[in-house]
Protein backbone atom coordinates (compact mmCIF):
# COMPACT_ATOMS: atom_id res chain seq x y z
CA UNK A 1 15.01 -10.58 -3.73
CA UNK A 2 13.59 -13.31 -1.63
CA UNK A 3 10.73 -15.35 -3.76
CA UNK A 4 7.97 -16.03 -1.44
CA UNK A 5 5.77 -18.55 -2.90
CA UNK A 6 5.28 -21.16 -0.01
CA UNK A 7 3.38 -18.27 1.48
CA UNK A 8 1.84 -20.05 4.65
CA UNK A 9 3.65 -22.88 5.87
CA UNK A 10 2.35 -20.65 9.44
CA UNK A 11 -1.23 -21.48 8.90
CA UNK A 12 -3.76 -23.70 7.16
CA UNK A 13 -3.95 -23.04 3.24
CA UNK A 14 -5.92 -24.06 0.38
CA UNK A 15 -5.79 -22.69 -3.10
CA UNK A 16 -8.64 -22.75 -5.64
CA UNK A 17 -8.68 -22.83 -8.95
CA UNK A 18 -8.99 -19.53 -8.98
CA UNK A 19 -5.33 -18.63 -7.44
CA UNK A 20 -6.94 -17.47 -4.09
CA UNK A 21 -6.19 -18.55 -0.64
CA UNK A 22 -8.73 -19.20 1.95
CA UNK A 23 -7.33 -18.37 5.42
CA UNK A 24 -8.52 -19.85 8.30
CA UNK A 25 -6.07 -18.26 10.75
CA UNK A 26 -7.75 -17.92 14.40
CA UNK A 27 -11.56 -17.91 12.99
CA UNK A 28 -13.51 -17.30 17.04
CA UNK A 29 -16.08 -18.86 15.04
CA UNK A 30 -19.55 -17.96 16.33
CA UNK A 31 -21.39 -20.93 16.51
CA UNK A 32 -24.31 -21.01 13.68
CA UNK A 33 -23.63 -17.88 12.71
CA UNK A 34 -23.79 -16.19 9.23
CA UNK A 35 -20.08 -16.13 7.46
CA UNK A 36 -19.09 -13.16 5.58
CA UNK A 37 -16.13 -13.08 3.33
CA UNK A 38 -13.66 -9.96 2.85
CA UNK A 39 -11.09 -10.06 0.27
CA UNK A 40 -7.64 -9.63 -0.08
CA UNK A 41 -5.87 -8.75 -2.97
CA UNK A 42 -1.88 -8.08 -3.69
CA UNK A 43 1.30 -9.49 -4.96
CA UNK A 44 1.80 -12.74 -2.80
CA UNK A 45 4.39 -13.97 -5.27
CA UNK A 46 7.35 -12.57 -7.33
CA UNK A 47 7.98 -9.32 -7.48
CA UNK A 48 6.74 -6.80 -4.60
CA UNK A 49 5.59 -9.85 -2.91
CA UNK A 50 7.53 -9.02 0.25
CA UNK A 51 5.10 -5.75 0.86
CA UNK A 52 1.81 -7.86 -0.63
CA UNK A 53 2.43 -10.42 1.68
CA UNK A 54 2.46 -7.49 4.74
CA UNK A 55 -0.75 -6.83 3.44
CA UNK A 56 -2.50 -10.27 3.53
CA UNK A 57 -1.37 -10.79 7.41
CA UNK A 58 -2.49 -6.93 8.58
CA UNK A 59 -5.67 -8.42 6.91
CA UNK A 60 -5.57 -11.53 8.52
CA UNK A 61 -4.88 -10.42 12.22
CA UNK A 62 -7.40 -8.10 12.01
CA UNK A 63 -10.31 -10.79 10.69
CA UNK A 64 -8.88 -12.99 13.60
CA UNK A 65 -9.34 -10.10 16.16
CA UNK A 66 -12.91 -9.03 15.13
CA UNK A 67 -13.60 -12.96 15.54
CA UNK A 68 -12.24 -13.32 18.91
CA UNK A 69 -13.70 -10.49 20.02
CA UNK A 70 -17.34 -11.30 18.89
CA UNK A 71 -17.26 -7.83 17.46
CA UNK A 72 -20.11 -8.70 14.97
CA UNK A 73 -22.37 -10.99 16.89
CA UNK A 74 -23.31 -13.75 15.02
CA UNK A 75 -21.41 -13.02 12.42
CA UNK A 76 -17.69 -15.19 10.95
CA UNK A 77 -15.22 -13.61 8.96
CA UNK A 78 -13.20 -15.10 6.56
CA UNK A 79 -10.40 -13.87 4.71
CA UNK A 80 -9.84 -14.82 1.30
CA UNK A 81 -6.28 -13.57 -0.26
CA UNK A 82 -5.99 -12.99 -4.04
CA UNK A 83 -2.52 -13.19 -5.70
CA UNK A 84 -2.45 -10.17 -8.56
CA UNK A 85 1.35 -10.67 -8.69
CA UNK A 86 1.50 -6.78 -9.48
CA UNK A 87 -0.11 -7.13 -12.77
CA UNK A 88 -3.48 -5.27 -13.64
CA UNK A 89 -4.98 -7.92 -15.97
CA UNK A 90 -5.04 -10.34 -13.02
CA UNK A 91 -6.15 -7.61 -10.55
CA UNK A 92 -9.17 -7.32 -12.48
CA UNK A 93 -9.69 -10.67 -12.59
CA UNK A 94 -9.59 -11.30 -9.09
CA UNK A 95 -11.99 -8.15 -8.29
CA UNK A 96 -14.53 -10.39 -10.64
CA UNK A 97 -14.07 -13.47 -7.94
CA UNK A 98 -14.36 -11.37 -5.34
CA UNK A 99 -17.61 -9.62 -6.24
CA UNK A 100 -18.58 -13.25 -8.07
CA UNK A 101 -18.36 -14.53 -3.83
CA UNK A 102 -21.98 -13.77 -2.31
CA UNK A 103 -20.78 -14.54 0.83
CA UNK A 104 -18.05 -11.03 0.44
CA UNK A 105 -18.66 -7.68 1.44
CA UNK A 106 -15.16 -5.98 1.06
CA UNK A 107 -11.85 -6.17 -0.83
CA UNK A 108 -8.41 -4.89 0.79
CA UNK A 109 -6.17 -4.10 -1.84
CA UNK A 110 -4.49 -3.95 -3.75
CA UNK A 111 -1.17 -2.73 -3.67
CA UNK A 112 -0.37 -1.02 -6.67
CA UNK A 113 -2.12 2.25 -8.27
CA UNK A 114 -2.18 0.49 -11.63
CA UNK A 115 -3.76 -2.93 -10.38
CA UNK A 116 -6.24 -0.78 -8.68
CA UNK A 117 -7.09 1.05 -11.82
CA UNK A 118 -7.97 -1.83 -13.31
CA UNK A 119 -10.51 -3.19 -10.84
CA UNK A 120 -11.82 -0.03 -9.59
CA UNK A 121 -15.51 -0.28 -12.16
CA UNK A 122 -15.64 -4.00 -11.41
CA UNK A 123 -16.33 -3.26 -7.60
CA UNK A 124 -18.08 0.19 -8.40
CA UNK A 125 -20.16 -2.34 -11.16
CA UNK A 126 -21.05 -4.39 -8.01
CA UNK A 127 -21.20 -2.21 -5.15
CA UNK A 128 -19.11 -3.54 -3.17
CA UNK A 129 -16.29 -1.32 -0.96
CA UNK A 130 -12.43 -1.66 -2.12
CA UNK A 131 -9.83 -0.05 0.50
CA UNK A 132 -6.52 0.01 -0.38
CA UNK A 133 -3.67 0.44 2.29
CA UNK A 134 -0.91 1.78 0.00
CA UNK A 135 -2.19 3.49 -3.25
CA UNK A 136 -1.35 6.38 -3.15
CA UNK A 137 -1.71 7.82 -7.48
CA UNK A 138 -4.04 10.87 -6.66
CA UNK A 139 -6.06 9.66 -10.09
CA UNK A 140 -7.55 6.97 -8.52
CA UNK A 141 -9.58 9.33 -5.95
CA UNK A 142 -9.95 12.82 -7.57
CA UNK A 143 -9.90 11.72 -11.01
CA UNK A 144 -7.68 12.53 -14.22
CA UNK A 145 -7.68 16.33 -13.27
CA UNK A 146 -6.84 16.27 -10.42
CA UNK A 147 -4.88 19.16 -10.47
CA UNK A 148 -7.43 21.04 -11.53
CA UNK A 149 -10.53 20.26 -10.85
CA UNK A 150 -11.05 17.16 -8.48
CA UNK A 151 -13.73 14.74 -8.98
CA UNK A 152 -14.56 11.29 -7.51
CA UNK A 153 -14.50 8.68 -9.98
CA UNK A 154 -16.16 5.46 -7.94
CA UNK A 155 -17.44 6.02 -4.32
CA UNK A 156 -17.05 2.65 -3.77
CA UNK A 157 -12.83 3.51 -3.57
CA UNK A 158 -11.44 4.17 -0.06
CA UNK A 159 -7.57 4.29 0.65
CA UNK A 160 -5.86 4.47 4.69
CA UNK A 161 -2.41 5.44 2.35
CA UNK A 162 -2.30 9.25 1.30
CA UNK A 163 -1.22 10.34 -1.94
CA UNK A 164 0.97 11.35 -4.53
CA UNK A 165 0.63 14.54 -3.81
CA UNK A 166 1.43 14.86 -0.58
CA UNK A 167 4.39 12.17 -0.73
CA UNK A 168 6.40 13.43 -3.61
CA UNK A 169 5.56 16.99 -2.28
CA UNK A 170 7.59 15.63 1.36
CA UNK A 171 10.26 14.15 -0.41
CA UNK A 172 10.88 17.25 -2.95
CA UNK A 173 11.11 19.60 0.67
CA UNK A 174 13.19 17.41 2.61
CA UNK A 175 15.77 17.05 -0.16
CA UNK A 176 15.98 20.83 -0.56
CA UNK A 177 15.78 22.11 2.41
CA UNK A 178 17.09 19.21 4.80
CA UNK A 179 19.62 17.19 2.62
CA UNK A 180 20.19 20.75 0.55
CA UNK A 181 20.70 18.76 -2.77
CA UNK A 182 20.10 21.28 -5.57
CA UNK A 183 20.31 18.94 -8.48
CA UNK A 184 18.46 15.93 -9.27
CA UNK A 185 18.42 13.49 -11.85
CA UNK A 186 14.97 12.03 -12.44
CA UNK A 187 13.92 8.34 -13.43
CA UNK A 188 10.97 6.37 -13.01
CA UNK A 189 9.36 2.96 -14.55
CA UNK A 190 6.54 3.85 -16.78
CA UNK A 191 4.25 2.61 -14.40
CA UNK A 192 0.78 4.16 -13.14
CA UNK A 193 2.35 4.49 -9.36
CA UNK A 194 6.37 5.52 -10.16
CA UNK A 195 5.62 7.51 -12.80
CA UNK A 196 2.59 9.81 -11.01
CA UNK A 197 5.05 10.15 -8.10
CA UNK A 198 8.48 11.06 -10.01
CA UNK A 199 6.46 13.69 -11.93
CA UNK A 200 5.30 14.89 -8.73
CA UNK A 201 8.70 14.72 -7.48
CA UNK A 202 10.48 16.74 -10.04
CA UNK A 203 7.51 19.74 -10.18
CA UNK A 204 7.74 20.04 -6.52
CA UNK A 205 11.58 20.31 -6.51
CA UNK A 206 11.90 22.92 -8.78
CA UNK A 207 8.88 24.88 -7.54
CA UNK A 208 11.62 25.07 -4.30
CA UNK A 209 14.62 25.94 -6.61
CA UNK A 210 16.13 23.26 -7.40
CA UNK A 211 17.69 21.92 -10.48
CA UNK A 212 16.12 18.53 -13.05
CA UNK A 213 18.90 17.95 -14.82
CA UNK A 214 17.89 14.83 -16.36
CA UNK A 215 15.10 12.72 -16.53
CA UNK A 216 14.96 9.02 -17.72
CA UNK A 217 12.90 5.88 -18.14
CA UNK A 218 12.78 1.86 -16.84
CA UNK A 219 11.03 -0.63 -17.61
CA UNK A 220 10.18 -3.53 -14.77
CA UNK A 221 11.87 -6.78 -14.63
CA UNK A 222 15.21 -5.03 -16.40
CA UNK A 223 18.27 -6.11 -14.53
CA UNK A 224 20.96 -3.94 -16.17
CA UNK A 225 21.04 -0.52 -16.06
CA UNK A 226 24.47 0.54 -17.50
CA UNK A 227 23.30 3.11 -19.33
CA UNK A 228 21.45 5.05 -16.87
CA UNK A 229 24.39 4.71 -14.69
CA UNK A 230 26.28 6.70 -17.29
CA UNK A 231 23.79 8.99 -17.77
CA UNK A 232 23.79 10.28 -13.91
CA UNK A 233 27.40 10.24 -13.80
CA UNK A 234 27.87 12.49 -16.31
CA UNK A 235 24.86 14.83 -15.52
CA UNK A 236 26.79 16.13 -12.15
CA UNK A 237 23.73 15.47 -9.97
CA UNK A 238 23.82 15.31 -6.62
CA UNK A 239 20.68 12.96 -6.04
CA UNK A 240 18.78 10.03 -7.82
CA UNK A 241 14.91 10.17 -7.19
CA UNK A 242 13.03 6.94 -8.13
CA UNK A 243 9.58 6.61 -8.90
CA UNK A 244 8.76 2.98 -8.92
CA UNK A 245 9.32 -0.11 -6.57
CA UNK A 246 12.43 -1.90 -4.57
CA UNK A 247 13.12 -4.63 -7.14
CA UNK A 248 14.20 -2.16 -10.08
CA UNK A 249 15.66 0.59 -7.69
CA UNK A 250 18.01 -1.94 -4.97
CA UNK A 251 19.76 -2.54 -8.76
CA UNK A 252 20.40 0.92 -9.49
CA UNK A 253 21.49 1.77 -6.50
CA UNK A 254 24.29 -1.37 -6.51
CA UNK A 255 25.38 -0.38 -10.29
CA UNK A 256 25.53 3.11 -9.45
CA UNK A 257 27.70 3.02 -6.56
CA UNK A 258 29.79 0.15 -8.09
CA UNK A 259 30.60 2.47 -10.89
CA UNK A 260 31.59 5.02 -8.13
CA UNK A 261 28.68 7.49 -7.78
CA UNK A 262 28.51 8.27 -4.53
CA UNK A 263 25.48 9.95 -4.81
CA UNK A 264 21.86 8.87 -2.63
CA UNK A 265 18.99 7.14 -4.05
CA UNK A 266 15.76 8.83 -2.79
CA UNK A 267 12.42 6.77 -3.52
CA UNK A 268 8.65 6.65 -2.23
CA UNK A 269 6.83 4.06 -0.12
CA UNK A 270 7.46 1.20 -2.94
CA UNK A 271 11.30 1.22 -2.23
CA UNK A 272 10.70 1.02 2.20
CA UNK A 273 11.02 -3.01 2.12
CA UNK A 274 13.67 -5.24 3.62
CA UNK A 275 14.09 -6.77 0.32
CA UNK A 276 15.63 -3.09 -1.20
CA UNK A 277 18.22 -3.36 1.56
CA UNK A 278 18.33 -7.50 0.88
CA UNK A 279 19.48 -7.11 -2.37
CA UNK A 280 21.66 -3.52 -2.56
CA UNK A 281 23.85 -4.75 0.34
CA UNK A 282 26.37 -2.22 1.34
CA UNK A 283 25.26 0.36 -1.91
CA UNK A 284 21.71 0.89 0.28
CA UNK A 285 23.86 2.55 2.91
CA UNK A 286 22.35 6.47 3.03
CA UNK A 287 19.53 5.60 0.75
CA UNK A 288 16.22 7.58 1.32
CA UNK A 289 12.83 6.38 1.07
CA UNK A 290 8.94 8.02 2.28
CA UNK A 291 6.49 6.16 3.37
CA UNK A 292 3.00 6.79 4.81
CA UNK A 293 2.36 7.29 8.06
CA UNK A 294 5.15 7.26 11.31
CA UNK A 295 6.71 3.76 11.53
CA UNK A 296 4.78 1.21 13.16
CA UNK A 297 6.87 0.69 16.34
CA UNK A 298 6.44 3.80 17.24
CA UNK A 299 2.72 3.56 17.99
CA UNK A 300 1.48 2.25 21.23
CA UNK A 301 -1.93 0.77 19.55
CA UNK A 302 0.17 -1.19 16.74
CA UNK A 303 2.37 -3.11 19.73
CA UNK A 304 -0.15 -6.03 19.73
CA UNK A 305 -0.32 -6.08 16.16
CA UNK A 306 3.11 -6.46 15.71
CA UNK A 307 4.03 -8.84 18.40
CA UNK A 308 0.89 -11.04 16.83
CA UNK A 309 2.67 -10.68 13.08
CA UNK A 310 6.02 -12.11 14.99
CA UNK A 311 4.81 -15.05 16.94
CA UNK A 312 2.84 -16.12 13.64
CA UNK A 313 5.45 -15.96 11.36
CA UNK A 314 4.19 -14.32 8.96
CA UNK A 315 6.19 -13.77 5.98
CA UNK A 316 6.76 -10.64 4.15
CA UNK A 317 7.25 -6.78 5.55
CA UNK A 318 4.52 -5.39 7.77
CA UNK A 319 6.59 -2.33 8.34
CA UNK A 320 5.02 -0.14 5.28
CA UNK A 321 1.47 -1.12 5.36
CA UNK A 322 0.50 -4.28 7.58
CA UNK A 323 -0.99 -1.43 10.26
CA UNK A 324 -2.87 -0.02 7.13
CA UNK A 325 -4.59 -3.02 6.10
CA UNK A 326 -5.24 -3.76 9.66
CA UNK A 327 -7.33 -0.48 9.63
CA UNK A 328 -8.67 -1.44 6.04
CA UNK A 329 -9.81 -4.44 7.14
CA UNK A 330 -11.55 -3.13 10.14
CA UNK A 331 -13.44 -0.63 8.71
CA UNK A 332 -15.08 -2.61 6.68
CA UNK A 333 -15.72 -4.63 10.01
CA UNK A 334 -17.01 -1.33 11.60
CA UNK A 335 -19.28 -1.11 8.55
CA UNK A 336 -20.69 -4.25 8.33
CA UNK A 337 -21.42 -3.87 12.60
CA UNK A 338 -23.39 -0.36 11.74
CA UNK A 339 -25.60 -2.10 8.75
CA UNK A 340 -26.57 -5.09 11.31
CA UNK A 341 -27.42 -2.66 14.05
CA UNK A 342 -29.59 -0.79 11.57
CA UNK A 343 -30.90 -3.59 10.70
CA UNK A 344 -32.40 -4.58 14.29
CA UNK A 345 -29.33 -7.24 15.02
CA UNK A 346 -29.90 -9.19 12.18
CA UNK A 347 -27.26 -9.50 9.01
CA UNK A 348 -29.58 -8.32 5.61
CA UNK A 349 -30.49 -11.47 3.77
CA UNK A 350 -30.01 -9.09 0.45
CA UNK A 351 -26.33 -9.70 -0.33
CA UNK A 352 -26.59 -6.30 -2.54
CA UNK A 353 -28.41 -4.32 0.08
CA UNK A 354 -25.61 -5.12 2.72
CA UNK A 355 -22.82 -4.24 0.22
CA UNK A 356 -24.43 -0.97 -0.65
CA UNK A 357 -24.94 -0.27 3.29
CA UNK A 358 -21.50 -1.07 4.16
CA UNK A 359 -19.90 1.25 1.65
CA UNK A 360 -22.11 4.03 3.44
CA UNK A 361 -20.85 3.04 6.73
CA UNK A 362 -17.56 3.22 5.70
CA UNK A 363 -17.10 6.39 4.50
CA UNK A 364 -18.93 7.44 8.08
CA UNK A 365 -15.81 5.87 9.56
CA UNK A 366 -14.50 7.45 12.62
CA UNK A 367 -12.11 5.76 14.61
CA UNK A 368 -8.70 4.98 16.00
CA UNK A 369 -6.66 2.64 14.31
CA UNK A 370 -3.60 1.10 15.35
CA UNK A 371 -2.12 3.35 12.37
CA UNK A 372 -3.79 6.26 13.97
CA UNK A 373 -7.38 8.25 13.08
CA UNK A 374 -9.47 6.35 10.49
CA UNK A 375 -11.66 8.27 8.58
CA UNK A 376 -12.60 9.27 4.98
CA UNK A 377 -13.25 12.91 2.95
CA UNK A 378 -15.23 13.36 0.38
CA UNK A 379 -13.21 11.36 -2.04
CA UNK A 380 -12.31 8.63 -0.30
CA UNK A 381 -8.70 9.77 0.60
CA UNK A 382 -7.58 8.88 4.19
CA UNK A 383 -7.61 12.17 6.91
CA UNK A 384 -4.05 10.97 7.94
CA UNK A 385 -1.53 12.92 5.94
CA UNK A 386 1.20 12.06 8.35
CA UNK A 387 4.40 10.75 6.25
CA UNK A 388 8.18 9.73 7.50
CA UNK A 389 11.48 10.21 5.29
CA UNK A 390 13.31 6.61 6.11
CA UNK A 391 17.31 5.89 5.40
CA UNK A 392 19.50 2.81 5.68
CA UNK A 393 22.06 3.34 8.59
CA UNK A 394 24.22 0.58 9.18
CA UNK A 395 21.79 -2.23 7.03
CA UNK A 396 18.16 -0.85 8.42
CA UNK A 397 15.82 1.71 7.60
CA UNK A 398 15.62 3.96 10.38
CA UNK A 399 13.33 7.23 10.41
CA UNK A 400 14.90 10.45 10.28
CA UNK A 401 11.83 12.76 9.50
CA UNK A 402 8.11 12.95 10.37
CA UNK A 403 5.41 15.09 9.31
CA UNK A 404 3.29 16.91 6.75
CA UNK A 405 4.44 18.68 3.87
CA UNK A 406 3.66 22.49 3.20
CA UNK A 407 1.37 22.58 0.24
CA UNK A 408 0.59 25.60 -1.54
């Protein structure tokens, strides 16, 4: 896995006490305008730092772009990046800075469902609008029973990834019907995100006919997973699913086809990195992953975006969610645009009454995105359910299937 901790030898950098970054990037500043602050929080270090870090720049080019483009008269923004490094203590800690800031109006972030759980009541506590652009645990919108009867827990919670649901729902129909694997051995890392989405997984697969013959547990950080490789090779199945994130799974994958099962890993949007292919080598080959969305390249509105991310050099992986926090980002733009037009031009001098206004706005959202449609329903969940099964051909992920899954 490639460590990433010089983030920003491509731009100016200063870090706080705190462990945040302050961004300057191409700031169009407005003259003696008012400066509003949104924040960015993800894993900008260690592990899953390769898709954190695609977060921070789809964050970044789109603060630069709503400066250039005077799309708030009179008004700055400044992005200020938050390193959780994946773990939810920290996460919390940076939603206190961030609502702590009287100059912010918005978090991005963060990148996993169990960092988000624990900094979902600090921003609700504060009023102050959270987006994410990649969780995707159903929890975190429609509550604990979700299955049954759906509830939103915080309406300050908004999120341009879909969910569980619909993902491990895809990924259960295109292994049936498309790859027409019939048994599948089950394993996930006892996390908030992998865990949700393996569960999913496995329901899903055997509501189509197929056959669980094992399930199993990880923990993060392990490195050797000789035992599990044992386990699948003598359970006869004819797929892995993972539920968790690249750094765990691109080891599996390179013990389990070095002890000679030839068999395809098949994760969800935390496996679609460069880094999974990185560090599996040749054992990625015919690997599966999901991922939200259609891939980025494919979208004539996201062509800018990603020729901007390129000339910068930005580090990390836009590919699985830089569009999304591009879209993030800019809805909370949007937002703060329709409180200052309400507001007779001028930006409310109440810090708490703009926040409150701006989490209004944005679940009024209604617009296109370079990732496609942006808007909201009633519990915060993104209206774009479109998903893509990925698989490494010859060292790349390359898409193979687009679309929505059948629910019912």
């Amino acid at each position: 896995m490639v460590i990433l901790t010089s983030v920003l030898a491509t731009g100016a950098l200063t870090l706080t006490a705190c462990g945040s970054r302050d961004e300057s990037g191409d700031s169009g500043d407005n003259g003696d305008g008012k400066t509003l602050t949104i924040g960015v929080d993800a894993p900008l270090s260690g592990e899953n730092s390769t898709t954190g870090l695609g977060i921070q720049y789809g964050s970044q080019i789109a603060v630069d772009d709503a400066n250039k483009n005077k799309l708030v008269p009179g008004v700055t923004f400044k992005l200020k990046a938050y390193d959780d490094k994946a773990l939810p203590a920290t996460g919390q800690q940076n939603a206190t800075s961030i609502t702590g800031d009287k100059t912010a109006v918005g978090s991005v972030g963060p990148l996993n469902s169990g960092v988000a759980q624990s900094m979902q009541q600090v921003f609700a506590s504060a009023n102050m609008v959270q987006i994410s652009p990649s969780n995707t645990n159903p929890e975190l919108t429609q509550g604990k029973n979700w299955q049954t009867d759906k509830k939103r827990p915080y309406k300050t919670y908004f999120r341009t990834a879909t969910t569980d649901e619909l993902q491990g729902t895809f990924a259960a129909q295109y292994a049936y019907n498309d790859l027409k694997k019939k048994k599948v051995f089950v394993v996930d890392d006892k996390q908030t995100y992998g865990a949700g989405l393996a569960k999913i997984f496995g329901e899903q697969f055997k509501k189509l006919g197929g056959q669980v013959v094992q399930t199993d547990h990880v923990n993060t950080g392990d490195k050797d997973f000789g035992s599990l490789v044992t386990k699948i090779k003598n359970s006869g199945a004819d797929l892995l699913y993972y539920g968790g994130q690249y750094d765990e799974s691109s080891l599996i994958t390179k013990q389990l086809k070095g002890a000679g099962v030839k068999i395809p890993l098949f994760g969800g949007d935390g496996m679609y990195a460069s880094t999974y292919i990185e560090t599996a080598g040749a054992s990625a080959e015919g690997d599966l992953a999901t991922a939200i969305g259609v891939p980025a390249d494919t979208l004539p509105a996201a062509k800018t975006f990603i020729e901007t991310y390129k000339s910068k050099g930005y580090k990390g992986d836009y590919g699985a969610y830089g569009a999304y926090a591009y879209d993030a980002t800019t809805a909370i733009i949007k937002a703060v645009k329709a409180a200052v037009d309400a507001n007779n031009g001028e930006v409310p001098s109440d810090i708490n009454a703009l926040r409150s206004s701006v989490v209004d706005e944005v679940q009024k959202s209604d617009f296109e995105g370079i990732s496609g449609k942006v808007s909201f329903d009633q519990y915060g969940d993104t209206n774009n359910k479109q998903l893509t099964v990925y698989q490494v051909e010859k060292g790349v992920w390359k898409a193979v299937h687009t679309g929505t899954p059948e629910l019912g």
